[in-house]
N, C-alpha and C. Protein backbone atom coordinates (compact mmCIF):
# COMPACT_ATOMS: atom_id res chain seq x y z
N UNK A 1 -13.28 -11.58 -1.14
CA UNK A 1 -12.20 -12.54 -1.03
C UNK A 1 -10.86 -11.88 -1.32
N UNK A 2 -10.89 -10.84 -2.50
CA UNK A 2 -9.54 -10.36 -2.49
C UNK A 2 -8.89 -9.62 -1.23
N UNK A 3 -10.02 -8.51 -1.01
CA UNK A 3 -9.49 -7.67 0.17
C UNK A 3 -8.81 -8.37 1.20
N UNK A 4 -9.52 -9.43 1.47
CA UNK A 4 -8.30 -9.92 2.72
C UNK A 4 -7.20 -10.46 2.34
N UNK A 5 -7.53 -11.25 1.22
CA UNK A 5 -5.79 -11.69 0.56
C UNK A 5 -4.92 -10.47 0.94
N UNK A 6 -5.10 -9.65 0.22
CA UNK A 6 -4.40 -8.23 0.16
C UNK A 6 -4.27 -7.65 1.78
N UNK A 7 -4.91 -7.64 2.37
CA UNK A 7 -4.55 -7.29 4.08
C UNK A 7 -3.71 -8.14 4.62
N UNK A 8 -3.73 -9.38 4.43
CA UNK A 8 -2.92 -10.73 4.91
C UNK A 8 -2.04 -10.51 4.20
N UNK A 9 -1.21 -10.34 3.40
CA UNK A 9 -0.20 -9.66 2.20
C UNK A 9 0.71 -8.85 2.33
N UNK A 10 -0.53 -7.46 3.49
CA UNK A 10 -0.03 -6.40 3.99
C UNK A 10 1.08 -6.32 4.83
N UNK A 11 0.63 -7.37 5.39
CA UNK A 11 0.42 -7.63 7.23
C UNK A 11 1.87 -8.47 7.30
N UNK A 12 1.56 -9.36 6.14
CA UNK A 12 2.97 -9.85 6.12
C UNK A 12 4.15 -9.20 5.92
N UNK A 13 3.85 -8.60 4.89
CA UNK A 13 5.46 -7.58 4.83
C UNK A 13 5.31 -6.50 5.46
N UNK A 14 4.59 -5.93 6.25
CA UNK A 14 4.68 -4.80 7.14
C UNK A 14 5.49 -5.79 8.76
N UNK A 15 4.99 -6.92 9.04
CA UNK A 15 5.73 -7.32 9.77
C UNK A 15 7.62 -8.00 9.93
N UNK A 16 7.60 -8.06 8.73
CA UNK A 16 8.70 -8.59 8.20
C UNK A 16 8.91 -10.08 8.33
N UNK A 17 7.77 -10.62 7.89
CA UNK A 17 7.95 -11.76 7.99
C UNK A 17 8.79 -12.94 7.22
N UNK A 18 10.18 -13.90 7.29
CA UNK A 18 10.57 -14.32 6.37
C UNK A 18 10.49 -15.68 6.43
N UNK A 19 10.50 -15.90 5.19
CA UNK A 19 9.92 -17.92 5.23
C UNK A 19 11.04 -18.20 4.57
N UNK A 20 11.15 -19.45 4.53
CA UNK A 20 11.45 -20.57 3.36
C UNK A 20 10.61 -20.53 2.17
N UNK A 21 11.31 -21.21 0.98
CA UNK A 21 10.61 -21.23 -0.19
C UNK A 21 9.52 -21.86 -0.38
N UNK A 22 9.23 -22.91 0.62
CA UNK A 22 7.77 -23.22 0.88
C UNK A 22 6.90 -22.27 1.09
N UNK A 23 7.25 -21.78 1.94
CA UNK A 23 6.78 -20.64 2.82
C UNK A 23 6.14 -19.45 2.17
N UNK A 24 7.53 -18.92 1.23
CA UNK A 24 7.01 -17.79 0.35
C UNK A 24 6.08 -18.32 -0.14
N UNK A 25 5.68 -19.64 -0.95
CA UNK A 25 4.43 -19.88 -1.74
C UNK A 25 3.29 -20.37 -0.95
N UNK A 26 3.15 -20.12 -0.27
CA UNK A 26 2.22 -20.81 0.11
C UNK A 26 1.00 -20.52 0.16
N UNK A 27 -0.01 -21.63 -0.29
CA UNK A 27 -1.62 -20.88 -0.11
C UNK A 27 -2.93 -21.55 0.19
N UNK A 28 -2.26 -22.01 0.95
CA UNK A 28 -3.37 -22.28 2.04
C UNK A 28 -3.47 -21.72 3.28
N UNK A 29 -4.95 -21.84 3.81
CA UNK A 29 -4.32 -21.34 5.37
C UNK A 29 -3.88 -22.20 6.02
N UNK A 30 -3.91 -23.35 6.26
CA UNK A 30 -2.76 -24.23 6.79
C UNK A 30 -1.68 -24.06 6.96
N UNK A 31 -0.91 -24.05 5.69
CA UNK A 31 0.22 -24.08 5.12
C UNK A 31 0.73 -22.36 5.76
N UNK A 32 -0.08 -21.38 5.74
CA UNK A 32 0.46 -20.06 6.07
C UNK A 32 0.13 -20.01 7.61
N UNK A 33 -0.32 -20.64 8.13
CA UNK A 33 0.04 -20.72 9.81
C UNK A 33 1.03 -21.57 9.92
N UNK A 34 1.31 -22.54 9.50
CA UNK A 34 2.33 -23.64 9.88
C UNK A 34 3.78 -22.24 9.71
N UNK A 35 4.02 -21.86 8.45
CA UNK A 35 4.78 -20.91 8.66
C UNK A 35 4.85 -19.82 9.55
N UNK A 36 3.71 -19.39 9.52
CA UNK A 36 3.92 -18.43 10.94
C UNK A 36 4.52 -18.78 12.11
N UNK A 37 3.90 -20.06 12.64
CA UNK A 37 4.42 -21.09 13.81
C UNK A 37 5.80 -20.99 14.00
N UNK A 38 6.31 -21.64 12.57
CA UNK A 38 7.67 -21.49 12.41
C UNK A 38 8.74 -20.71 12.30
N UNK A 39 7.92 -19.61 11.95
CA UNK A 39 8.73 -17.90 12.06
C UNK A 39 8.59 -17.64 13.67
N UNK A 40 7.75 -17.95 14.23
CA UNK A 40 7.78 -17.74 16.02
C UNK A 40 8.28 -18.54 16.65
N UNK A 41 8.71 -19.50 16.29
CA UNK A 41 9.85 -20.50 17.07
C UNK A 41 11.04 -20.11 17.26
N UNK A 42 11.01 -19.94 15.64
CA UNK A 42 12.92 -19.49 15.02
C UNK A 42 12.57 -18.03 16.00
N UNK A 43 12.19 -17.00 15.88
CA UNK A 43 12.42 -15.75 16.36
C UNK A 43 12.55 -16.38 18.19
N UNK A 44 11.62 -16.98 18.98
CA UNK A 44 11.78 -17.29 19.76
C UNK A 44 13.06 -17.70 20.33
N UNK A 45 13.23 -18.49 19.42
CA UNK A 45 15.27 -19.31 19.92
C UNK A 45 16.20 -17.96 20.16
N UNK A 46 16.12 -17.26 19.01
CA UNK A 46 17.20 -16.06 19.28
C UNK A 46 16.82 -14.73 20.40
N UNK A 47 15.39 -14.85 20.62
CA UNK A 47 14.62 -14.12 21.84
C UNK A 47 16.00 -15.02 23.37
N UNK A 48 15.47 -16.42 23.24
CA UNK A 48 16.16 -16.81 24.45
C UNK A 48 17.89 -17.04 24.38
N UNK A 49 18.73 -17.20 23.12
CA UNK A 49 19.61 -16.90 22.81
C UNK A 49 20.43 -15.40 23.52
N UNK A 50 19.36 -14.55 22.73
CA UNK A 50 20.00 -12.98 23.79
C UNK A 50 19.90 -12.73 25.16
N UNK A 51 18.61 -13.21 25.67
CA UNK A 51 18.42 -13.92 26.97
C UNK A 51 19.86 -14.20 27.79
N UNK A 52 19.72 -15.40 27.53
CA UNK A 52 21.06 -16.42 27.81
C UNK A 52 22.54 -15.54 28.11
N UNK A 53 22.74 -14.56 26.57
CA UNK A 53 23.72 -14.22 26.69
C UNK A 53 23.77 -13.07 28.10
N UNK A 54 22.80 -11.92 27.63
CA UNK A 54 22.78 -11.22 28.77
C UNK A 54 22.93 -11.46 29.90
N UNK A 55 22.23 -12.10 30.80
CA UNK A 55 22.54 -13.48 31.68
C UNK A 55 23.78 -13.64 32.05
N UNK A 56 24.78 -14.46 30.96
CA UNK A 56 25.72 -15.00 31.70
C UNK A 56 26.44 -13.25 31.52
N UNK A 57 26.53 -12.16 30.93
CA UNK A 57 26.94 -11.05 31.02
C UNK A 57 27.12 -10.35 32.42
N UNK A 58 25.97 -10.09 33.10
CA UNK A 58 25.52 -9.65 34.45
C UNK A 58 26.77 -10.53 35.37
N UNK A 59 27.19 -10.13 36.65
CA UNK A 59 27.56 -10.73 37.64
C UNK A 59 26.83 -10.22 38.65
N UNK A 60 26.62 -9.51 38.98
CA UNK A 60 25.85 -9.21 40.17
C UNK A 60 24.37 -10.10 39.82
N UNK A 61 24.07 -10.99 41.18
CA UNK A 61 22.66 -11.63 41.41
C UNK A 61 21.58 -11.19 41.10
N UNK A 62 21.79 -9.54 41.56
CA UNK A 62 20.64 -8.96 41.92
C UNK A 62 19.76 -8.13 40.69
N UNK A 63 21.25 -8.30 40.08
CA UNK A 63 20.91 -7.47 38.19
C UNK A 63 19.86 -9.08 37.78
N UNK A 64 20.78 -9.85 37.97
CA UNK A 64 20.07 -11.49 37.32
C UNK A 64 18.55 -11.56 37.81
N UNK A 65 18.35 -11.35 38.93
CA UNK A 65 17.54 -11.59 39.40
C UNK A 65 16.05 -10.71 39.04
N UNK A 66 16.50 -9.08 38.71
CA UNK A 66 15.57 -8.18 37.82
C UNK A 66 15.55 -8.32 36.33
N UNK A 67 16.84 -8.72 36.24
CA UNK A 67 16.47 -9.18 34.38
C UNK A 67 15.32 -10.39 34.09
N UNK A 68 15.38 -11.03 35.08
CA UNK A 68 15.04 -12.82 34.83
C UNK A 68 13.16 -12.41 35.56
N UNK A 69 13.04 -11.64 36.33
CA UNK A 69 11.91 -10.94 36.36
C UNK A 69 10.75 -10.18 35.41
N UNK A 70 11.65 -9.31 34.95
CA UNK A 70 11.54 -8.36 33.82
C UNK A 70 10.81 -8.97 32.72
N UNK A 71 11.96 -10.34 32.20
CA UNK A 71 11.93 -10.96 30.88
C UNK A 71 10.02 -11.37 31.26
N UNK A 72 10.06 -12.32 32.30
CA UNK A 72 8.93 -13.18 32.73
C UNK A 72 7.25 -11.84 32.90
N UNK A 73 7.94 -11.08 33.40
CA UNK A 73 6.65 -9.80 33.27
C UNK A 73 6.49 -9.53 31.38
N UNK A 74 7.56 -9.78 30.74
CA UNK A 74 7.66 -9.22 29.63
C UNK A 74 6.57 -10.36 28.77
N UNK A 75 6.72 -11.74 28.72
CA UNK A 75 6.22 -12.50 27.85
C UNK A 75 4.65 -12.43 28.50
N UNK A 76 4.66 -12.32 29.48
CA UNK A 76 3.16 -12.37 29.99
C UNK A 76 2.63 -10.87 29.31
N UNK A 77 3.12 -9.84 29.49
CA UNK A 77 2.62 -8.88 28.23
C UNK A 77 2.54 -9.26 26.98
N UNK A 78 3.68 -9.53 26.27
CA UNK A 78 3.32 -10.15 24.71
C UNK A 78 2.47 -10.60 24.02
N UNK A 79 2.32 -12.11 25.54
CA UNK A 79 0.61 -13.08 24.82
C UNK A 79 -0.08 -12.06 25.10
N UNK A 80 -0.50 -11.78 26.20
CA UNK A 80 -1.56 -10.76 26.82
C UNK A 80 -1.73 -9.51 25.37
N UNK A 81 -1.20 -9.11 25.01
CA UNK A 81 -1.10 -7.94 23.58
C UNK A 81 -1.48 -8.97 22.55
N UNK A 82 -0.98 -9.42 22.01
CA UNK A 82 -1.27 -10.56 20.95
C UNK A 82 -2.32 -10.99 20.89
N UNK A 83 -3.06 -11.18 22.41
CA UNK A 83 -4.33 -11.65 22.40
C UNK A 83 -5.47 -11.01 22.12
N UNK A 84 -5.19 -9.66 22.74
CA UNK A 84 -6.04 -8.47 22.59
C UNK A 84 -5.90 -8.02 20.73
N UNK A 85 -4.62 -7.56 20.89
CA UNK A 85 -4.65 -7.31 18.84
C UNK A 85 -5.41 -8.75 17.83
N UNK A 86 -5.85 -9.46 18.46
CA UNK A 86 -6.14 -10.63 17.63
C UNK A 86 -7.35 -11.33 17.66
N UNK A 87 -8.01 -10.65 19.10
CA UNK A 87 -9.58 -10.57 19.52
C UNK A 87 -10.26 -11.12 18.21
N UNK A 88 -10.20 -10.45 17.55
CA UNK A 88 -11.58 -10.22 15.89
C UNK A 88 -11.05 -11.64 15.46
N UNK A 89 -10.16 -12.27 15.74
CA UNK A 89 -9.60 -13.24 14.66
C UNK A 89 -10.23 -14.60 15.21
N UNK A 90 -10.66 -14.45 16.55
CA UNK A 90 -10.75 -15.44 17.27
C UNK A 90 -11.68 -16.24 16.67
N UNK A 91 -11.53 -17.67 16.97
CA UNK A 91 -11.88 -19.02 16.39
C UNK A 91 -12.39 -18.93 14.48
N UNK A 92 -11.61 -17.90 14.00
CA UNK A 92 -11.41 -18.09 12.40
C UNK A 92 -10.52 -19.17 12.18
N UNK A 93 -9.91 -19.00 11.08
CA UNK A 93 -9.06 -19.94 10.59
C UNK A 93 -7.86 -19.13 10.51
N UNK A 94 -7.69 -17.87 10.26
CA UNK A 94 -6.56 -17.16 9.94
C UNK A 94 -5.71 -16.14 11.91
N UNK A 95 -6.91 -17.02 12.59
CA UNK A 95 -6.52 -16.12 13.82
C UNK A 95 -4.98 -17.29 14.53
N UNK A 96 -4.62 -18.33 14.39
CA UNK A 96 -3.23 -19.01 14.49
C UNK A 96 -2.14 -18.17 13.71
N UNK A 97 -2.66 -17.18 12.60
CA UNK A 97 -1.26 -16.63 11.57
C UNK A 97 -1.43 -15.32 11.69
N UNK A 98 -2.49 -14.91 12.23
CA UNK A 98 -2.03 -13.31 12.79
C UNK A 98 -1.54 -13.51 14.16
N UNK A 99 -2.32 -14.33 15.11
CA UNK A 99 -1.68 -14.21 16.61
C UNK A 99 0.14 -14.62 16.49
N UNK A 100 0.87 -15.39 15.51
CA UNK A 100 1.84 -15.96 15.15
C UNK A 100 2.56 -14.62 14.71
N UNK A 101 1.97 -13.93 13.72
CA UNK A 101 2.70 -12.78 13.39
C UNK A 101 2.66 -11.93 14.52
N UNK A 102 1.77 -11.93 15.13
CA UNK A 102 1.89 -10.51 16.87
C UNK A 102 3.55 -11.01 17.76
N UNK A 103 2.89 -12.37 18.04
CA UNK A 103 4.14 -13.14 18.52
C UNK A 103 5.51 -12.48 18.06
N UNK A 104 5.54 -13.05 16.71
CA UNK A 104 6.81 -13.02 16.36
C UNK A 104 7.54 -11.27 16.02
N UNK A 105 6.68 -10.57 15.84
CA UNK A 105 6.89 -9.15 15.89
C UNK A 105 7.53 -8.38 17.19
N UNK A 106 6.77 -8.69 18.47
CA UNK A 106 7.19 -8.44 19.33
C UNK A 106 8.11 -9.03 20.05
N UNK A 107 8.32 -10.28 19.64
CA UNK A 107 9.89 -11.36 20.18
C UNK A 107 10.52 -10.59 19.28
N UNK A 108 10.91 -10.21 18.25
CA UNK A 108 12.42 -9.52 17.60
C UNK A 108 12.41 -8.08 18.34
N UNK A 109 11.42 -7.54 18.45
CA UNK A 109 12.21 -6.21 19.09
C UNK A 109 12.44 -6.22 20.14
N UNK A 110 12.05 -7.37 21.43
CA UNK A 110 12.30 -7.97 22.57
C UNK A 110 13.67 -8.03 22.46
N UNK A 111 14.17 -9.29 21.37
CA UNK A 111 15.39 -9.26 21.19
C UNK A 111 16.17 -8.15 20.80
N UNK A 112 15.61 -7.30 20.33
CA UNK A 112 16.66 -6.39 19.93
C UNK A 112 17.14 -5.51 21.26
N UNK A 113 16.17 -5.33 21.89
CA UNK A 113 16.49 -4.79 23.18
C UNK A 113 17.31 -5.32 24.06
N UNK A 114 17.23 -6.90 24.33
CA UNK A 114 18.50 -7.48 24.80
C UNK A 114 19.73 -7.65 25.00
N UNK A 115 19.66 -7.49 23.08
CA UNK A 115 20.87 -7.27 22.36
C UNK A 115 21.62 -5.80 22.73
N UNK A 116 20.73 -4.98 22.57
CA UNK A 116 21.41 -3.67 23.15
C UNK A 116 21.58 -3.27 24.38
N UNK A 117 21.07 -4.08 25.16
CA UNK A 117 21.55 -4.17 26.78
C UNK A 117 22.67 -4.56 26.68
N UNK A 118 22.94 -6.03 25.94
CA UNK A 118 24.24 -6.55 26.15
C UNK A 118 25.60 -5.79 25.75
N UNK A 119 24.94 -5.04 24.75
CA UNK A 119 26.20 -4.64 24.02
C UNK A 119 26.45 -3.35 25.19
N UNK A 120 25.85 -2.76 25.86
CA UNK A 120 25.96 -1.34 26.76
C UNK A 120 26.66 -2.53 28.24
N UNK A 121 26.82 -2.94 28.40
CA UNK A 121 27.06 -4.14 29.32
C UNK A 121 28.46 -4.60 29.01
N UNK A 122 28.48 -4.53 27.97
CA UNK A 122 30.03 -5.38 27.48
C UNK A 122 30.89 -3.77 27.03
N UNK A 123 30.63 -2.90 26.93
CA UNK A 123 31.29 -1.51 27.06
C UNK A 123 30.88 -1.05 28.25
N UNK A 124 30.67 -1.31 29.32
CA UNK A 124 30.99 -0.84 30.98
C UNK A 124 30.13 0.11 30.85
N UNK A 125 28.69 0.62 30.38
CA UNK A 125 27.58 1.17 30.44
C UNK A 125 26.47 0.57 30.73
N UNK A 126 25.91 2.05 31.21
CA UNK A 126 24.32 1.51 31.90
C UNK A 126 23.31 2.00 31.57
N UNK A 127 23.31 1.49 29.93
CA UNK A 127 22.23 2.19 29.45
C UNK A 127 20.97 1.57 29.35
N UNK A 128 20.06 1.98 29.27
CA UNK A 128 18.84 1.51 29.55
C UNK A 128 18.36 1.21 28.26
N UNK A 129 17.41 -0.36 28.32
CA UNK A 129 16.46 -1.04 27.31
C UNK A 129 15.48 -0.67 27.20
């Protein structure tokens, strides 16, 4: 029983996961998927947030039209990874708060990549994500 506490523990702060003060305490598995959920929403909003911005950044169609591609090839990888890293977890109880942490791991560096498109975009460069 401990060892997995302690892996689930791991897992959390190796991902950087941050809660609310509910959140930090929490101990149930309920209660620690509901947070996960909620850490992949919130990361989600600012995933489509950078989105958005990039977006209205671009003028050319045809950039819009490979970004808005890209993104859509991109989330279909994510679940697709998430699903595979989370195989073993399947129909446990703790497989909603690891697949939640895959999620939300790979939506922030999604975003971060966005983010640094935009910013190479808004200084008249073409640097690559």
């Amino acid at each position: 029983m401990f060892r997995p506490l302690l892996c689930m523990a791991a897992l959390l702060v190796a991902t950087g996961v941050v809660w609310g003060a509910d959140c930090r305490n929490a101990m149930d598995q309920a209660s620690m998927n509901r947070c996960a959920g909620d850490d992949y929403r919130a990361a989600d909003r600012e995933l489509n947030a950078a989105y958005r911005r990039l977006m209205g950044e671009l003028r050319d169609t045809g950039l819009r039209n490979k970004l808005r591609s890209a993104q859509r090839a991109w989330i279909q990888f994510r679940d697709r990874k998430c699903r595979f890293e989370t195989a073993n977890n399947e129909g446990g109880s703790i497989h909603p708060l690891v697949y939640d942490m895959c999620l939300t791991r790979l939506t922030r560096a999604r975003t971060r990549e966005l983010n640094n498109g935009l910013d190479c975009w808004r200084h008249g460069e073409r640097c690559g994500m």
